[in-house]
C-alpha atoms as a PDB file:
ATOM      1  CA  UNK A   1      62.710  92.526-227.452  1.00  0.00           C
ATOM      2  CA  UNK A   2      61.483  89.165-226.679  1.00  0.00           C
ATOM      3  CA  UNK A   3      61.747  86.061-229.193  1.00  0.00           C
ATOM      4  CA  UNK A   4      58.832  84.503-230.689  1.00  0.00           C
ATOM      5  CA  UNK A   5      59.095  80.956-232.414  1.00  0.00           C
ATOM      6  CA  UNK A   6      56.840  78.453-233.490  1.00  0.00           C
ATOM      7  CA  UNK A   7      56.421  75.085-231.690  1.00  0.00           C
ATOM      8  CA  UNK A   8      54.587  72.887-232.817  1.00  0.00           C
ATOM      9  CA  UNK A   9      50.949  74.726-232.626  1.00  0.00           C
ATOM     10  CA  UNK A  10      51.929  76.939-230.189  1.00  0.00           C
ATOM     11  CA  UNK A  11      53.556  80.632-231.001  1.00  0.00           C
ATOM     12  CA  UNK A  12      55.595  81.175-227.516  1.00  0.00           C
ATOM     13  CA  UNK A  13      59.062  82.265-226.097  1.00  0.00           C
ATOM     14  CA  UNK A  14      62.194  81.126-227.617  1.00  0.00           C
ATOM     15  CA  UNK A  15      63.785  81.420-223.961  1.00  0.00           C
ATOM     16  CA  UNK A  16      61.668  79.411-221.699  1.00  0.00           C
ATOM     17  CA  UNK A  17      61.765  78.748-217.792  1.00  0.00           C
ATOM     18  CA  UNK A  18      63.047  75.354-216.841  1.00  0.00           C
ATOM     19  CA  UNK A  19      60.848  74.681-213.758  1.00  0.00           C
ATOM     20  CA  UNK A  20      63.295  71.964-211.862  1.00  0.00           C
ATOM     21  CA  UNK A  21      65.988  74.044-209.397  1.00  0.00           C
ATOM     22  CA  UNK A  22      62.944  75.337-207.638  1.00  0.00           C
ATOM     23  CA  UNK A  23      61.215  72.327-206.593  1.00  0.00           C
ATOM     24  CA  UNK A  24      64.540  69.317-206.558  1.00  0.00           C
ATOM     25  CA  UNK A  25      66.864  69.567-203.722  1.00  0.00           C
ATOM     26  CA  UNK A  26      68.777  71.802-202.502  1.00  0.00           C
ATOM     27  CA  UNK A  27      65.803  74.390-204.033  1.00  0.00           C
ATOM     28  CA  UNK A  28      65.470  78.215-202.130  1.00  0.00           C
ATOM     29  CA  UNK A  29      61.679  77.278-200.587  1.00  0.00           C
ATOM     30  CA  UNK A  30      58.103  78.257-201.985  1.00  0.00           C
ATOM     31  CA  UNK A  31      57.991  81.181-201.731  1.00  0.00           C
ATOM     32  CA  UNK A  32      60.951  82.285-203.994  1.00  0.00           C
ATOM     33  CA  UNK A  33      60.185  79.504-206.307  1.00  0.00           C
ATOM     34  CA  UNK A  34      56.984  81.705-207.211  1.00  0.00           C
ATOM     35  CA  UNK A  35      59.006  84.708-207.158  1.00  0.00           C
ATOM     36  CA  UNK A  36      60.797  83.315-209.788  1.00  0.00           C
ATOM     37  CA  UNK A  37      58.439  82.307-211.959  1.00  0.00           C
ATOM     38  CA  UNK A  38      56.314  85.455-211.535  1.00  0.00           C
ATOM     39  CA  UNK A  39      59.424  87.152-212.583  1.00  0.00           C
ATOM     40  CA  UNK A  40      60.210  85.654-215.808  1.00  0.00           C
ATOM     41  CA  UNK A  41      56.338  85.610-216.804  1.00  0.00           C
ATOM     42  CA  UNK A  42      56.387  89.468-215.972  1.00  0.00           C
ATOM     43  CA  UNK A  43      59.550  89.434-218.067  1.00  0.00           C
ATOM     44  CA  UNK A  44      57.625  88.175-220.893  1.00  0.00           C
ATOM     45  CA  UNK A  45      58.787  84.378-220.389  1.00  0.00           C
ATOM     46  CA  UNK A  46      55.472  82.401-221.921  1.00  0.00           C
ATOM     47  CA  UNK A  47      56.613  79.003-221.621  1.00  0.00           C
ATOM     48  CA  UNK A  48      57.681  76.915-218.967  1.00  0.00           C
ATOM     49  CA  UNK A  49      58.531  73.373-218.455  1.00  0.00           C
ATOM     50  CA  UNK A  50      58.220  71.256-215.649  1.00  0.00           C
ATOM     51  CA  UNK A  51      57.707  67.532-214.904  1.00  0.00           C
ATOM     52  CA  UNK A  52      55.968  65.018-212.974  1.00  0.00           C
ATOM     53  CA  UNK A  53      59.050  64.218-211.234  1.00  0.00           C
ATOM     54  CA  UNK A  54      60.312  67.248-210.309  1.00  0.00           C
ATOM     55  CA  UNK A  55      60.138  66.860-206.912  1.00  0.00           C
ATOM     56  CA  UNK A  56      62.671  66.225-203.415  1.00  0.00           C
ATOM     57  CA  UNK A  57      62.895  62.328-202.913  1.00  0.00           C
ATOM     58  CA  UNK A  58      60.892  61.672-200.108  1.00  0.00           C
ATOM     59  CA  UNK A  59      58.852  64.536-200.041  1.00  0.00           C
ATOM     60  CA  UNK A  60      55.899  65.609-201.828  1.00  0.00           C
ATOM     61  CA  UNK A  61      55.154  64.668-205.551  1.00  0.00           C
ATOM     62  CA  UNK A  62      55.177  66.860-208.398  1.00  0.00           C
ATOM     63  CA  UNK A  63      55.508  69.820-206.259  1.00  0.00           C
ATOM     64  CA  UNK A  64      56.667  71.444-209.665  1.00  0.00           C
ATOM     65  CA  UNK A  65      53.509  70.930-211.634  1.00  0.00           C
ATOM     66  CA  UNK A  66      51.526  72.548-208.052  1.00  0.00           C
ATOM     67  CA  UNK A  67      54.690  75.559-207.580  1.00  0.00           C
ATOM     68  CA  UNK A  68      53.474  76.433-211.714  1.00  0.00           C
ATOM     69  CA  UNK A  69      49.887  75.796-211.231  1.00  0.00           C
ATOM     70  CA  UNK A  70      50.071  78.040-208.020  1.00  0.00           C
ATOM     71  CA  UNK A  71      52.708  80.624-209.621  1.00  0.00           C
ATOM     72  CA  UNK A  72      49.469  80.795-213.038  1.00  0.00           C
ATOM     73  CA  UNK A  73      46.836  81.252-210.518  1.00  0.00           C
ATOM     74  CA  UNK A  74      48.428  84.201-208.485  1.00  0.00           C
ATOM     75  CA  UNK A  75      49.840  85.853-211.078  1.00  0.00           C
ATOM     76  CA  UNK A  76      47.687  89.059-212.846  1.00  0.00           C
ATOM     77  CA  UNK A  77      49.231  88.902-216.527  1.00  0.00           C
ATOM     78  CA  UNK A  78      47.484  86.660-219.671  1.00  0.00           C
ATOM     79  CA  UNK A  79      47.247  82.724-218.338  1.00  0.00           C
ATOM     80  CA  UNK A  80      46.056  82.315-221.816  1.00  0.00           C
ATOM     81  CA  UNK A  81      49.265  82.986-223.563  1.00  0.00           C
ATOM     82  CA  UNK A  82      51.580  80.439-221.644  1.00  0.00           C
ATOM     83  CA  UNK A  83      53.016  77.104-222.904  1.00  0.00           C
ATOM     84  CA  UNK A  84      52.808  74.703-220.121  1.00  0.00           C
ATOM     85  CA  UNK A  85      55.106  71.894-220.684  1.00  0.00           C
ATOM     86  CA  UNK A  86      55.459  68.925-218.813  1.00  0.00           C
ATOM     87  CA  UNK A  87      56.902  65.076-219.002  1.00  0.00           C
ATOM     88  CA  UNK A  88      56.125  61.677-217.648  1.00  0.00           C
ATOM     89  CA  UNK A  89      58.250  58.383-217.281  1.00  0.00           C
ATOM     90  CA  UNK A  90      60.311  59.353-214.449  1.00  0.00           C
ATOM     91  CA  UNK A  91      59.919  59.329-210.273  1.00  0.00           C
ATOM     92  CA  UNK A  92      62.331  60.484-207.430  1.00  0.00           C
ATOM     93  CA  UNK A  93      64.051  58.091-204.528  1.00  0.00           C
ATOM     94  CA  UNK A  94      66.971  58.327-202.624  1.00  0.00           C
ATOM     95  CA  UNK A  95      69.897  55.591-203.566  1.00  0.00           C
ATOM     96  CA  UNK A  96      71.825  55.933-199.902  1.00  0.00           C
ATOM     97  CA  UNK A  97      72.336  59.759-199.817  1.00  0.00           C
ATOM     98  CA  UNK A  98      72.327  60.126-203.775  1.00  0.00           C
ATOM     99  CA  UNK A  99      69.057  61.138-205.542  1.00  0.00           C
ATOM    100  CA  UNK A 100      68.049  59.262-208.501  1.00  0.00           C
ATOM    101  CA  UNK A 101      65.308  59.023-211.234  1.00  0.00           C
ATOM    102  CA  UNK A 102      63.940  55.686-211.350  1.00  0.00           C
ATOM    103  CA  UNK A 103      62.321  54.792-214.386  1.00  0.00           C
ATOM    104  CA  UNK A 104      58.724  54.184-215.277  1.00  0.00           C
ATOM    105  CA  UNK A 105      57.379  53.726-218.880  1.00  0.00           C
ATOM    106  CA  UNK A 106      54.334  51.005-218.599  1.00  0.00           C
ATOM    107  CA  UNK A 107      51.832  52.498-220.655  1.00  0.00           C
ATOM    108  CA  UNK A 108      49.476  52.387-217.919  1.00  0.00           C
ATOM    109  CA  UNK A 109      51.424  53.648-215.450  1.00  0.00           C
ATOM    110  CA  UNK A 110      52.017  56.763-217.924  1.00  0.00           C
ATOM    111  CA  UNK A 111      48.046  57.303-218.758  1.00  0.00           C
ATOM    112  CA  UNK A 112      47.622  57.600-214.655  1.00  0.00           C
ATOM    113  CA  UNK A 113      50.614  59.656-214.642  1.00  0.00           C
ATOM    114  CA  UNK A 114      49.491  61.568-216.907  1.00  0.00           C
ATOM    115  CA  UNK A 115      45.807  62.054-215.636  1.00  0.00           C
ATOM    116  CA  UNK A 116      48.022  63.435-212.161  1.00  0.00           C
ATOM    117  CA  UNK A 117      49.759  65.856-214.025  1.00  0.00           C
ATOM    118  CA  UNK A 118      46.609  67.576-215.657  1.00  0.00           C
ATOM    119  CA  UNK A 119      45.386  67.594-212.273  1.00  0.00           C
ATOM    120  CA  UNK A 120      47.881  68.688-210.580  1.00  0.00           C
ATOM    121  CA  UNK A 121      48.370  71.570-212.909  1.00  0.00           C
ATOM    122  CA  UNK A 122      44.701  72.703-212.985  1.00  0.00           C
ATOM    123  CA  UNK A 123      43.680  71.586-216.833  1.00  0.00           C
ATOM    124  CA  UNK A 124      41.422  69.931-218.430  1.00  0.00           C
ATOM    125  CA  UNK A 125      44.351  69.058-220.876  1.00  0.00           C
ATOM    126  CA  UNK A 126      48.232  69.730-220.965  1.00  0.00           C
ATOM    127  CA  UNK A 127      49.298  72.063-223.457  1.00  0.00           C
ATOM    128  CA  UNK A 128      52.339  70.098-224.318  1.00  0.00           C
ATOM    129  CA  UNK A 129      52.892  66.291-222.516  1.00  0.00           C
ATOM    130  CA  UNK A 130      56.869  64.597-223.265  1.00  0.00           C
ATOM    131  CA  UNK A 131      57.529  61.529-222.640  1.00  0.00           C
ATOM    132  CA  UNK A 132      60.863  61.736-220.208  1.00  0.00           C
ATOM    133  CA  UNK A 133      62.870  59.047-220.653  1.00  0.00           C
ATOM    134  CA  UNK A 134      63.045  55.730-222.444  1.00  0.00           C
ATOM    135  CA  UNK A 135      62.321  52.781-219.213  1.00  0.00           C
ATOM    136  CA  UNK A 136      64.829  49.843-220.806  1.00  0.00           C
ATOM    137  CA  UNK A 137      62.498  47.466-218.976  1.00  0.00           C
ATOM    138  CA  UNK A 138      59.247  48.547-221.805  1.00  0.00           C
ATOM    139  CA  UNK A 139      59.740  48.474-225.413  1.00  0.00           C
ATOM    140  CA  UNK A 140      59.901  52.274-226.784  1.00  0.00           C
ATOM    141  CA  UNK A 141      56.477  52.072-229.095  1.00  0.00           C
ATOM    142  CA  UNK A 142      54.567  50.760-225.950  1.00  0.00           C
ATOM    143  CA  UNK A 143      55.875  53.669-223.797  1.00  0.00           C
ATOM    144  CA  UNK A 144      54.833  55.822-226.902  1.00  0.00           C
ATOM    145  CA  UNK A 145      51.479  54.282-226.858  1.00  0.00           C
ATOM    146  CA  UNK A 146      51.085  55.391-223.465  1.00  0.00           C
ATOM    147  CA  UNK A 147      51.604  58.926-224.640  1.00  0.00           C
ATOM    148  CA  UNK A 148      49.293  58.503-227.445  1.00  0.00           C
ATOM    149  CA  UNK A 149      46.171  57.284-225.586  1.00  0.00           C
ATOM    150  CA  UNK A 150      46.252  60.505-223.608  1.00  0.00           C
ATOM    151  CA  UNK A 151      45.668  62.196-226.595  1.00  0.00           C
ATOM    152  CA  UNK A 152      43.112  60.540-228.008  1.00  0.00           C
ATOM    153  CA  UNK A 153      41.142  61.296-224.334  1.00  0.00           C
ATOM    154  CA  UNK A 154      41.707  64.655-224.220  1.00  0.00           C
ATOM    155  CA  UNK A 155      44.225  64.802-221.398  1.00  0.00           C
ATOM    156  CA  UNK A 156      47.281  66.450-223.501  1.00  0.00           C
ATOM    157  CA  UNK A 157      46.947  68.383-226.737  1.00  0.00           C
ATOM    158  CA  UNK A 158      50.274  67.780-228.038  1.00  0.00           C
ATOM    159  CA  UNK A 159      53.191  65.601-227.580  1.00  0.00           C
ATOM    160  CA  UNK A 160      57.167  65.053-227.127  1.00  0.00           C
ATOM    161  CA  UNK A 161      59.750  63.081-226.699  1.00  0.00           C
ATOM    162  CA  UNK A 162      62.773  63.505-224.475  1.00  0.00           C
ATOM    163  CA  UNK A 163      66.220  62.141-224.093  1.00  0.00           C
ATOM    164  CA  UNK A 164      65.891  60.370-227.401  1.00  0.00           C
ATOM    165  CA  UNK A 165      67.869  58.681-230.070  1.00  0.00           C
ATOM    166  CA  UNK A 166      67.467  59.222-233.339  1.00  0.00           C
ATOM    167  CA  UNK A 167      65.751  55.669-233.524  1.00  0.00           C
ATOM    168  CA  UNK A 168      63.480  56.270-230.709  1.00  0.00           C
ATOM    169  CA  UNK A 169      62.380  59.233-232.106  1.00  0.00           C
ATOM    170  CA  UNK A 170      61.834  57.891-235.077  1.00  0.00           C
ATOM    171  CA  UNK A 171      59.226  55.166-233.051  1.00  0.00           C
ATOM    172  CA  UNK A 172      57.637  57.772-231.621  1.00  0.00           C
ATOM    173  CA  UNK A 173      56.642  59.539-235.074  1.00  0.00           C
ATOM    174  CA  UNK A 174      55.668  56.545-236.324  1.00  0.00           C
ATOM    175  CA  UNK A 175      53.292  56.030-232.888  1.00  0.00           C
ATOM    176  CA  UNK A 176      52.592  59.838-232.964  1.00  0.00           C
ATOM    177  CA  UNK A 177      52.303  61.028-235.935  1.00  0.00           C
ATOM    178  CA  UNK A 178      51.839  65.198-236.495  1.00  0.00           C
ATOM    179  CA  UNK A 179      50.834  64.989-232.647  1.00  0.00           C
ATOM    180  CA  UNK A 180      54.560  64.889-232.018  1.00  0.00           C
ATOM    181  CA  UNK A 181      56.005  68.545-231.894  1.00  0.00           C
ATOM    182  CA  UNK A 182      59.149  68.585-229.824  1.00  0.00           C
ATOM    183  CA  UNK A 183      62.063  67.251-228.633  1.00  0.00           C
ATOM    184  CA  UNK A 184      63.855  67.853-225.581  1.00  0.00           C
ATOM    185  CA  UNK A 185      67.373  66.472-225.251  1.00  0.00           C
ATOM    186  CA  UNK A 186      70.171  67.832-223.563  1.00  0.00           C
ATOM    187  CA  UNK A 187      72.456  70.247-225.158  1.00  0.00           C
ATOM    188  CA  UNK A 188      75.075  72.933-224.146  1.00  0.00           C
ATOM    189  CA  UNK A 189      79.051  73.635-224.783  1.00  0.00           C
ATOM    190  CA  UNK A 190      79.134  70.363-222.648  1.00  0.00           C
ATOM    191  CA  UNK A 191      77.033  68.203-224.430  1.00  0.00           C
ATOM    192  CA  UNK A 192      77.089  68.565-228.120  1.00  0.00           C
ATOM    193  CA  UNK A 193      76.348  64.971-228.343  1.00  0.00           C
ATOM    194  CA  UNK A 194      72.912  65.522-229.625  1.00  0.00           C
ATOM    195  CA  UNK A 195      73.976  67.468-232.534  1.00  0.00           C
ATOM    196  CA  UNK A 196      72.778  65.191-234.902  1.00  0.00           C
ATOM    197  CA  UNK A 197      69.564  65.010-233.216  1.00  0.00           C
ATOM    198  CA  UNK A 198      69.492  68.812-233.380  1.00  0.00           C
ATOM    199  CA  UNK A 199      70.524  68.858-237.551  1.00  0.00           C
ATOM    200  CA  UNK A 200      67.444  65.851-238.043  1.00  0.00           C
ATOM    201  CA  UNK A 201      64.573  68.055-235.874  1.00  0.00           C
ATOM    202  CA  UNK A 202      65.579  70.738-238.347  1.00  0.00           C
ATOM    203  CA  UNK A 203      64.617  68.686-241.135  1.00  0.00           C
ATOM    204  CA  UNK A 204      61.723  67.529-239.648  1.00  0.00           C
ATOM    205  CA  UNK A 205      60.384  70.550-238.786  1.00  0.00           C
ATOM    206  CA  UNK A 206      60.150  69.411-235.080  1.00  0.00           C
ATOM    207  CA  UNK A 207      61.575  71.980-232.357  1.00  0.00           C
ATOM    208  CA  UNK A 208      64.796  71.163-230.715  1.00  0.00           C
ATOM    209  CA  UNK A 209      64.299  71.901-226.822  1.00  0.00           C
ATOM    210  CA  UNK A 210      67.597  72.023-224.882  1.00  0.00           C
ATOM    211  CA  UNK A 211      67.480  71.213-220.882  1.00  0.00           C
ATOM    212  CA  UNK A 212      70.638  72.369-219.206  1.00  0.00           C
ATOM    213  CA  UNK A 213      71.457  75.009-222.311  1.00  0.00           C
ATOM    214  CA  UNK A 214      73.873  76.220-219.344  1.00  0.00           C
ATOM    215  CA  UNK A 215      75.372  73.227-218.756  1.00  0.00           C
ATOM    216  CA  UNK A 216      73.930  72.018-215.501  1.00  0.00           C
ATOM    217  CA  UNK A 217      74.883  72.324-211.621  1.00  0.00           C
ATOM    218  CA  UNK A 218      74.164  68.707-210.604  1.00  0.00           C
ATOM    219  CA  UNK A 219      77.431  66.972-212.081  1.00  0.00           C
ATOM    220  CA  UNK A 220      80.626  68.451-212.522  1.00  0.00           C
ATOM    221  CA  UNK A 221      82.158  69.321-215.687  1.00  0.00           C
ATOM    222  CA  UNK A 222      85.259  71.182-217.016  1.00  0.00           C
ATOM    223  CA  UNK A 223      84.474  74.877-216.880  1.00  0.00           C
ATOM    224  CA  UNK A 224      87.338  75.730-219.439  1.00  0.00           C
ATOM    225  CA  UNK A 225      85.009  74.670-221.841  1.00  0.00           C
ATOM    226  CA  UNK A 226      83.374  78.374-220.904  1.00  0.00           C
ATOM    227  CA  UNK A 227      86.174  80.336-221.527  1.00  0.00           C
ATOM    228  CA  UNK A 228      85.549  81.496-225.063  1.00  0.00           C
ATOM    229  CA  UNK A 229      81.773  82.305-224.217  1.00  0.00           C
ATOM    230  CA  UNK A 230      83.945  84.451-221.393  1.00  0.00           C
ATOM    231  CA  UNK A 231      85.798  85.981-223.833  1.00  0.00           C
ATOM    232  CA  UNK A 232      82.705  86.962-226.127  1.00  0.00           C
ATOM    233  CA  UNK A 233      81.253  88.085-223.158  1.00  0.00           C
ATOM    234  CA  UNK A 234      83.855  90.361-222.219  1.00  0.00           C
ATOM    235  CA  UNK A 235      83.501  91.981-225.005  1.00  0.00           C
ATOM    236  CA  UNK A 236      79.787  92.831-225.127  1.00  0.00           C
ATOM    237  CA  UNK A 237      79.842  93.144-221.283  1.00  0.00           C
ATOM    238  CA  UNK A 238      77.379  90.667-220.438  1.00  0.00           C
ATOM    239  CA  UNK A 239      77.229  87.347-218.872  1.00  0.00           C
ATOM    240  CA  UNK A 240      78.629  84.572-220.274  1.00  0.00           C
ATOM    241  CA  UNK A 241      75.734  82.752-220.249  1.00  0.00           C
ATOM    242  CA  UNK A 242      73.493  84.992-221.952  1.00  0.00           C
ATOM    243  CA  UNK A 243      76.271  84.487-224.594  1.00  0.00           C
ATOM    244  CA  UNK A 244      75.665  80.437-224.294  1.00  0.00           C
ATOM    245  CA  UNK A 245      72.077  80.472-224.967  1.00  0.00           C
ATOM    246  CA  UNK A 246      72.101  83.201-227.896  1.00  0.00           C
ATOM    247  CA  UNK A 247      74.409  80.741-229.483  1.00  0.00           C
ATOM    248  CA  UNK A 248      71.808  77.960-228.761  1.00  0.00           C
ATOM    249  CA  UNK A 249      69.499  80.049-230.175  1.00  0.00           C
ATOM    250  CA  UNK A 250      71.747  81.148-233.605  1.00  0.00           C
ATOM    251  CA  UNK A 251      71.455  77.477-234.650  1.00  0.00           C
ATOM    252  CA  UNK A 252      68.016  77.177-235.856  1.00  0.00           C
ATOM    253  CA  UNK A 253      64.732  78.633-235.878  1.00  0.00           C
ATOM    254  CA  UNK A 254      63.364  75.404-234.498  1.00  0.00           C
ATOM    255  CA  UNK A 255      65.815  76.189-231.021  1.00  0.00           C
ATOM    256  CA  UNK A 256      64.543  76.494-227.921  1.00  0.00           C
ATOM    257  CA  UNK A 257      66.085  76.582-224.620  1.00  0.00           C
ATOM    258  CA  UNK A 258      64.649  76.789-221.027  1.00  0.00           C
ATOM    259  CA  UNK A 259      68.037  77.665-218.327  1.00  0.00           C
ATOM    260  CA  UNK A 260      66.622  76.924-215.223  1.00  0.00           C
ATOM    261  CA  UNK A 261      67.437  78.983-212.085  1.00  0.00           C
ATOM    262  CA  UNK A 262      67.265  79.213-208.038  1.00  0.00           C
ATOM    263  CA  UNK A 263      66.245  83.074-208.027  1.00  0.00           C
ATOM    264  CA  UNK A 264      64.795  85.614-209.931  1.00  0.00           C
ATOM    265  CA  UNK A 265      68.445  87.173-210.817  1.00  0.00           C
ATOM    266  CA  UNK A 266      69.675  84.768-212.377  1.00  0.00           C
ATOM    267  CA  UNK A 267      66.265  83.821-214.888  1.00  0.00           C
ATOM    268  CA  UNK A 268      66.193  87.713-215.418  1.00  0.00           C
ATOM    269  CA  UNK A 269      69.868  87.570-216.979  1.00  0.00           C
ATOM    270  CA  UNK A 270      69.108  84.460-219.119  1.00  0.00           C
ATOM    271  CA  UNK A 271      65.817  86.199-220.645  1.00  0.00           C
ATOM    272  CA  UNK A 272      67.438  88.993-222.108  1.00  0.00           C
ATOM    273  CA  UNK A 273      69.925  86.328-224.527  1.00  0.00           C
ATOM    274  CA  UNK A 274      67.372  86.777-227.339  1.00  0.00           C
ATOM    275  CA  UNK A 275      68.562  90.553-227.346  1.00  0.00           C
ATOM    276  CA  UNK A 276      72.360  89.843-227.853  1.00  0.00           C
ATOM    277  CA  UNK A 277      73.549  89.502-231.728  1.00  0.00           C
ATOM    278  CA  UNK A 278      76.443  87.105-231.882  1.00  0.00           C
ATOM    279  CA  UNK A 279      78.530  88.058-235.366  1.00  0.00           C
ATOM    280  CA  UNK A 280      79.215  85.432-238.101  1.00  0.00           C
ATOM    281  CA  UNK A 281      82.463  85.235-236.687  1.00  0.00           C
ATOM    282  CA  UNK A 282      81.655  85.047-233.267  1.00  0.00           C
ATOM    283  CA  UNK A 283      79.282  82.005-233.910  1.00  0.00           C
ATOM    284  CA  UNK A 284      82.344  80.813-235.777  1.00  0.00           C
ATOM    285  CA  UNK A 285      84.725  80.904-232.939  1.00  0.00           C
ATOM    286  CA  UNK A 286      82.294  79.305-230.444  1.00  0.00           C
ATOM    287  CA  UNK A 287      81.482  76.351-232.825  1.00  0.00           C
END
């Protein structure tokens, strides 16, 4: 069984592929990144999400948007039924021997950006263009405004926001009007944060994108916070975090997550969460 929801326009996988650990640092190399995503689109994966950024400091740009553009091309299933996602607003450098995400909202900074991203992913227009993060240094409606005048020239269909308050989104509805679909903001047993941003999509009708549904490898965090998706696991005898996303997934029909992952293994496992049933009182005892 594989889960079909509505976003926005677009009728695709609940469970997406987060495109990042292949193309970041520390990534396994080409040639399993298109392993991997040729094995979650064989799966039956139909939407994945990358980013303009998502690249090694240093190194080549946007070798995400190129690793899916490359992994569409060679692949022999239906192009025409995948959700390409990607965002702009963000770049890589090196801060000493830490990698950061500089910042980058000037409106026309973002239409170029954007232009690079179509090309680099081999479309006349995106499918779905976010905006990635608010720059502090441009006001919020200008970044937005950015986003909006690729729209009106074609170069993305549809657009969302990510890492958003509840103000900023409400700026960018007011900038984007029904061209705004989605939001993507972080959420997991780790971050529950954004739960109010979660409850408001849902009464919106926008869709609720997590990044990181699985917590994240980057930073640390206090595993404990695991243990009763361990325990619910046990008991169905599958990973715990295929329990973690069909929990994400219990809390609305306007949920979507995209796990990313370094291998084929490990996106495999995280497809099949729209196949486990979590009981009422399961969902209970996980929160």
């Amino acid at each position: 069984m594989t889960l079909f929801r509505d976003l926005g326009p677009f009728h695709t996988t609940a469970i997406g592929h987060g495109e990042m650990p292949l193309t970041i640092e520390n990534n396994r190399g080409h040639a399993v990144g298109i392993e991997t995503l040729h094995a979650s689109l064989d799966a039956g994966c139909r939407h994945i999400d990358t980013a303009w950024a998502y690249y090694t400091p240093g190194e080549e740009e946007q070798t995400g948007e190129k690793l899916v553009r490359e992994a569409l091309d060679t692949w022999n299933g239906p192009r025409d039924e995948v959700l390409v996602a990607t965002k702009v607003g963000l770049r890589r450098a090196w801060d000493g021997d830490k990698p950061i995400w500089p910042r980058d909202g000037k409106p026309e900074h973002l239409i170029e950006y954007g232009k690079q991203s179509a090309q680099a992913l081999g479309v006349d227009a995106i499918d779905l263009l976010y905006l990635h993060r608010h720059d502090p240094e441009v006001p919020y409606e200008e970044s937005c405004e950015g986003i909006k005048a690729l729209l009106d020239q074609g170069v993305a269909k549809w657009a969302g926001v990510s890492n958003v308050t509840i103000e900023q989104l409400d700026i960018a509805r007011r900038v984007l009007g029904d061209k705004l679909v989605a939001v993507q903001n972080q959420y997991s047993p780790i971050h529950m944060e954004t739960q109010d941003m979660m409850d408001y999509c849902a009464k919106l009708g926008l869709a609720f994108v997590c990044w990181s549904p699985l917590g994240g490898y980057r930073h640390p965090y206090d595993e404990h916070l695991f243990d009763p998706f361990r325990e619910v696991a046990a008991k169905h005898g599958v990973s715990y975090q295929r329990v973690v996303l069909a929990w994400e997934l219990a809390k609305g029909d306007h949920m979507f997550v995209i796990p990313g992952a370094h291998r084929p293994e490990t996106i495999l496992d995280s497809l099949k969460a729209d196949e486990l049933e979590l009981s009422p009182d399961e969902l209970a005892y996980l929160g």
